[in-house]
N, C-alpha and C. Protein backbone atom coordinates (compact mmCIF):
# COMPACT_ATOMS: atom_id res chain seq x y z
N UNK A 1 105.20 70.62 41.07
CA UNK A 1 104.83 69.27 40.67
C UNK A 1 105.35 69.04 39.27
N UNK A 2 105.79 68.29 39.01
CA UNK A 2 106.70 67.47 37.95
C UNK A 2 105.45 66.43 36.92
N UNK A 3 106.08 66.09 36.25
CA UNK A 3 105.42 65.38 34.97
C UNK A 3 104.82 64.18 35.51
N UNK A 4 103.79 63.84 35.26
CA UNK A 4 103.22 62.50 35.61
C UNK A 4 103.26 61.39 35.12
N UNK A 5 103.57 60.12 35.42
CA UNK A 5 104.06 59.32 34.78
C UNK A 5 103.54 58.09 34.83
N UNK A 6 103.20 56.93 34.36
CA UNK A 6 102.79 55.86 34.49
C UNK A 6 103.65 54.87 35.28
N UNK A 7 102.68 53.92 35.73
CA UNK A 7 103.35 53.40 36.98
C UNK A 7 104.87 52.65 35.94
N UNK A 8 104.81 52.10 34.71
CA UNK A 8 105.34 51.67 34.07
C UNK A 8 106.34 52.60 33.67
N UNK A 9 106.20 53.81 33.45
CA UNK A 9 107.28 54.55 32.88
C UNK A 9 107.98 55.05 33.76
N UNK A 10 107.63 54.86 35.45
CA UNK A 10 108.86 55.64 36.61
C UNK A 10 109.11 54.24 36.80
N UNK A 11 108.67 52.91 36.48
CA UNK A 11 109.60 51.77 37.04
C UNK A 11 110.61 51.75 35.85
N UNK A 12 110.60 52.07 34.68
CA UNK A 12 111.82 52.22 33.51
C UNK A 12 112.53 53.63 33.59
N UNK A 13 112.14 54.21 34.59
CA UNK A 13 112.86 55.46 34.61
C UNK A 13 114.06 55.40 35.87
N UNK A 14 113.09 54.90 36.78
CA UNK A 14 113.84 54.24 38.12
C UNK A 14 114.99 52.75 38.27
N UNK A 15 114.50 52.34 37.35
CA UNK A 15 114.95 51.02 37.62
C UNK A 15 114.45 49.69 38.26
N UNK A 16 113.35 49.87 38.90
CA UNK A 16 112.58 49.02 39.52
C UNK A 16 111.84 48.60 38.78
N UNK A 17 111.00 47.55 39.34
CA UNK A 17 110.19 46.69 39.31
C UNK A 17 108.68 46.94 39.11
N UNK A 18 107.90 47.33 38.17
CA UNK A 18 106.38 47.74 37.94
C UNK A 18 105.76 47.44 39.08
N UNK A 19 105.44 45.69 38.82
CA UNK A 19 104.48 45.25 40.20
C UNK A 19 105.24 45.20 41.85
N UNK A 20 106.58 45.62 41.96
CA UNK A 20 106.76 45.89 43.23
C UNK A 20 106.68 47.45 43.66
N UNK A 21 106.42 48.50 42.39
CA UNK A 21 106.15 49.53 42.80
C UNK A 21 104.83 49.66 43.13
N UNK A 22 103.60 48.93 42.30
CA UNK A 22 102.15 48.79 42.67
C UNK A 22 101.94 48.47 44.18
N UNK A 23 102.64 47.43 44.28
CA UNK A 23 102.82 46.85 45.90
C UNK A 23 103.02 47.97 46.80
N UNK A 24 103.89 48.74 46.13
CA UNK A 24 103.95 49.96 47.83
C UNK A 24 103.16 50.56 47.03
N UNK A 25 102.18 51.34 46.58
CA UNK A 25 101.51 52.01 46.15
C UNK A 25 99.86 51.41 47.28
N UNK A 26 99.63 50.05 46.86
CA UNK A 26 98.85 49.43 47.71
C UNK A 26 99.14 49.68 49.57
N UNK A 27 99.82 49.75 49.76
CA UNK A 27 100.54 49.84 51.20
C UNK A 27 100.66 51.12 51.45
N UNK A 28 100.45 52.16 50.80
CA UNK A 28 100.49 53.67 50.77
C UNK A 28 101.98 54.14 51.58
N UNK A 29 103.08 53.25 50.31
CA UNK A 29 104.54 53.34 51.22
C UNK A 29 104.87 54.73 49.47
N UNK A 30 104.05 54.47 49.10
CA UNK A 30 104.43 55.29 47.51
C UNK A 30 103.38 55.77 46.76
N UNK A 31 103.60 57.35 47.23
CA UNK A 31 102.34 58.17 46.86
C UNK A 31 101.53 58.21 45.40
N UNK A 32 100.88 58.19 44.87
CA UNK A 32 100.32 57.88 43.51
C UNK A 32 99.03 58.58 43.54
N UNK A 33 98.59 58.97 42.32
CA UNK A 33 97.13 59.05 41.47
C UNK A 33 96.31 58.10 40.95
N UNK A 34 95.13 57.93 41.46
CA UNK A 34 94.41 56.97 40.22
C UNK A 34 93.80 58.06 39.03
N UNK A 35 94.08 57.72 37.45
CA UNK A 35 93.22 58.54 36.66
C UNK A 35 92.62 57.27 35.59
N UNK A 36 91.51 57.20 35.81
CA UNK A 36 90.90 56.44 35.14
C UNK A 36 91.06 54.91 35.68
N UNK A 37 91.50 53.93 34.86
CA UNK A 37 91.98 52.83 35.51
C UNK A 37 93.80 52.65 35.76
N UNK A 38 94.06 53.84 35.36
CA UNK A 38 95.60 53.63 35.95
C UNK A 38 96.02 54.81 37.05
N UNK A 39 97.44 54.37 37.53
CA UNK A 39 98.20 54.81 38.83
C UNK A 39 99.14 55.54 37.95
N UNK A 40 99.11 56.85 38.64
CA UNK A 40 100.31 57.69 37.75
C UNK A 40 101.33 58.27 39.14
N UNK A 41 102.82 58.01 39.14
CA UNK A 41 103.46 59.11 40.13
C UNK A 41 104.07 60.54 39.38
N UNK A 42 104.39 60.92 40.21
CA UNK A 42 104.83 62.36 39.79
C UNK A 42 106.11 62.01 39.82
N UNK A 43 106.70 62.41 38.80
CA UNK A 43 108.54 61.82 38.62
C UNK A 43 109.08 62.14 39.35
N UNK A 44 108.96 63.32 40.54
CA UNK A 44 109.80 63.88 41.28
C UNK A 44 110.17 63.58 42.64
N UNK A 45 108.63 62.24 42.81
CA UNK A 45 108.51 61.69 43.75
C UNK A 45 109.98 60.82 43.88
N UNK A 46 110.53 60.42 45.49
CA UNK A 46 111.34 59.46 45.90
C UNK A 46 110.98 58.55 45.96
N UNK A 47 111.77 57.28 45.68
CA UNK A 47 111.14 55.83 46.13
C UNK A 47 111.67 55.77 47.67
N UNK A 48 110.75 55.35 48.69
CA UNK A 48 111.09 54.62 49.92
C UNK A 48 112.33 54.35 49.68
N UNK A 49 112.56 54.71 51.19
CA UNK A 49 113.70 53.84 51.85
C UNK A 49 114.02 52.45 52.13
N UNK A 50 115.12 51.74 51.22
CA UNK A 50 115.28 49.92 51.30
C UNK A 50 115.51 49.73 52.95
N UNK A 51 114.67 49.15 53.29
CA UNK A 51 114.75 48.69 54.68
C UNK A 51 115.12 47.01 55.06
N UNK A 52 115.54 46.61 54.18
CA UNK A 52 116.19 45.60 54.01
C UNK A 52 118.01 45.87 54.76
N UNK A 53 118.04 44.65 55.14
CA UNK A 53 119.32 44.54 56.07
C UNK A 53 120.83 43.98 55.13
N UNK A 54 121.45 44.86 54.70
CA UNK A 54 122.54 44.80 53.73
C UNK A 54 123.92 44.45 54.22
N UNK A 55 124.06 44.70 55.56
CA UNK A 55 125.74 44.86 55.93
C UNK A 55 126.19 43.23 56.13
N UNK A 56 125.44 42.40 56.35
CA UNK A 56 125.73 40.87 56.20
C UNK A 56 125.89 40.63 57.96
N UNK A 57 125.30 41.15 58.97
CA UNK A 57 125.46 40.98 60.29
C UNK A 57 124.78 39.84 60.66
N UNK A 58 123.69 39.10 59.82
CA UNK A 58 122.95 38.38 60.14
C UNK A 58 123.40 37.14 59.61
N UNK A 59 124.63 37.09 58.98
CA UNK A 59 124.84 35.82 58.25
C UNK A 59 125.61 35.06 59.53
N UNK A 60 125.38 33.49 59.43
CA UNK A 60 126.28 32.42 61.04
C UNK A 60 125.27 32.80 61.89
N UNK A 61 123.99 33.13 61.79
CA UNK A 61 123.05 33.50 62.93
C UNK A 61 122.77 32.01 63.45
N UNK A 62 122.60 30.65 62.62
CA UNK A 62 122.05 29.97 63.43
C UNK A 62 123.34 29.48 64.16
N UNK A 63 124.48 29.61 63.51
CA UNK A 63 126.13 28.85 64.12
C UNK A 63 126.50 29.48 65.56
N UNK A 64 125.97 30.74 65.35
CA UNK A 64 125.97 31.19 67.11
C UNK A 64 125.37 30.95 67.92
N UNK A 65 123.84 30.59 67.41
CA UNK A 65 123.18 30.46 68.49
C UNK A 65 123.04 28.84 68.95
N UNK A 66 123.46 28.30 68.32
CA UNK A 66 124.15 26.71 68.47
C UNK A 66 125.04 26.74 69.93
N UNK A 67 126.00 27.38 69.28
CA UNK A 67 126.71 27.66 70.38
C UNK A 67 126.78 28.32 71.77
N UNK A 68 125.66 29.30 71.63
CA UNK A 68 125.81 29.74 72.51
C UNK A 68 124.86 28.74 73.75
N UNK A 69 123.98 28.09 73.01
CA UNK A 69 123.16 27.40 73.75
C UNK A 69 123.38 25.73 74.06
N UNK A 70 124.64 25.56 73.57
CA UNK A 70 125.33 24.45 74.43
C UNK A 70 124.83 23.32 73.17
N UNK A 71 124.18 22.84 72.07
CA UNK A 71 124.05 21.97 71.37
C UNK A 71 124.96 21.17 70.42
């Protein structure tokens, strides 16, 4: 186990976003400590996997389906 860190100091360490790391923390997508009134991760921890859709397959979605459905 690695150094513990405030939710603030792995989102400046990471690059992300404080309150979108709280958010998966809430969602138990991102493992954490409560000590006292704050959330600490262990630096060594990974952030989740972006499950967001990147390759652009979804872009002209409504232009096809226009078409395909005769309008």
């Amino acid at each position: 186990m690695g150094k513990l860190l405030s939710v603030s100091e792995y989102a400046a360490k990471t690059g992300k976003d404080s309150g979108n790391l709280r958010k998966l923390i809430a969602q138990g997508r991102l493992p954490a400590q409560k000590i006292g009134h704050q959330w600490v991760i262990d630096e060594e921890t990974p952030l989740p996997p972006d499950k967001r859709v990147k390759s652009g397959e979804y872009r002209g979605w409504r232009e096809k389906y226009k078409t395909q459905s005769g309008e």
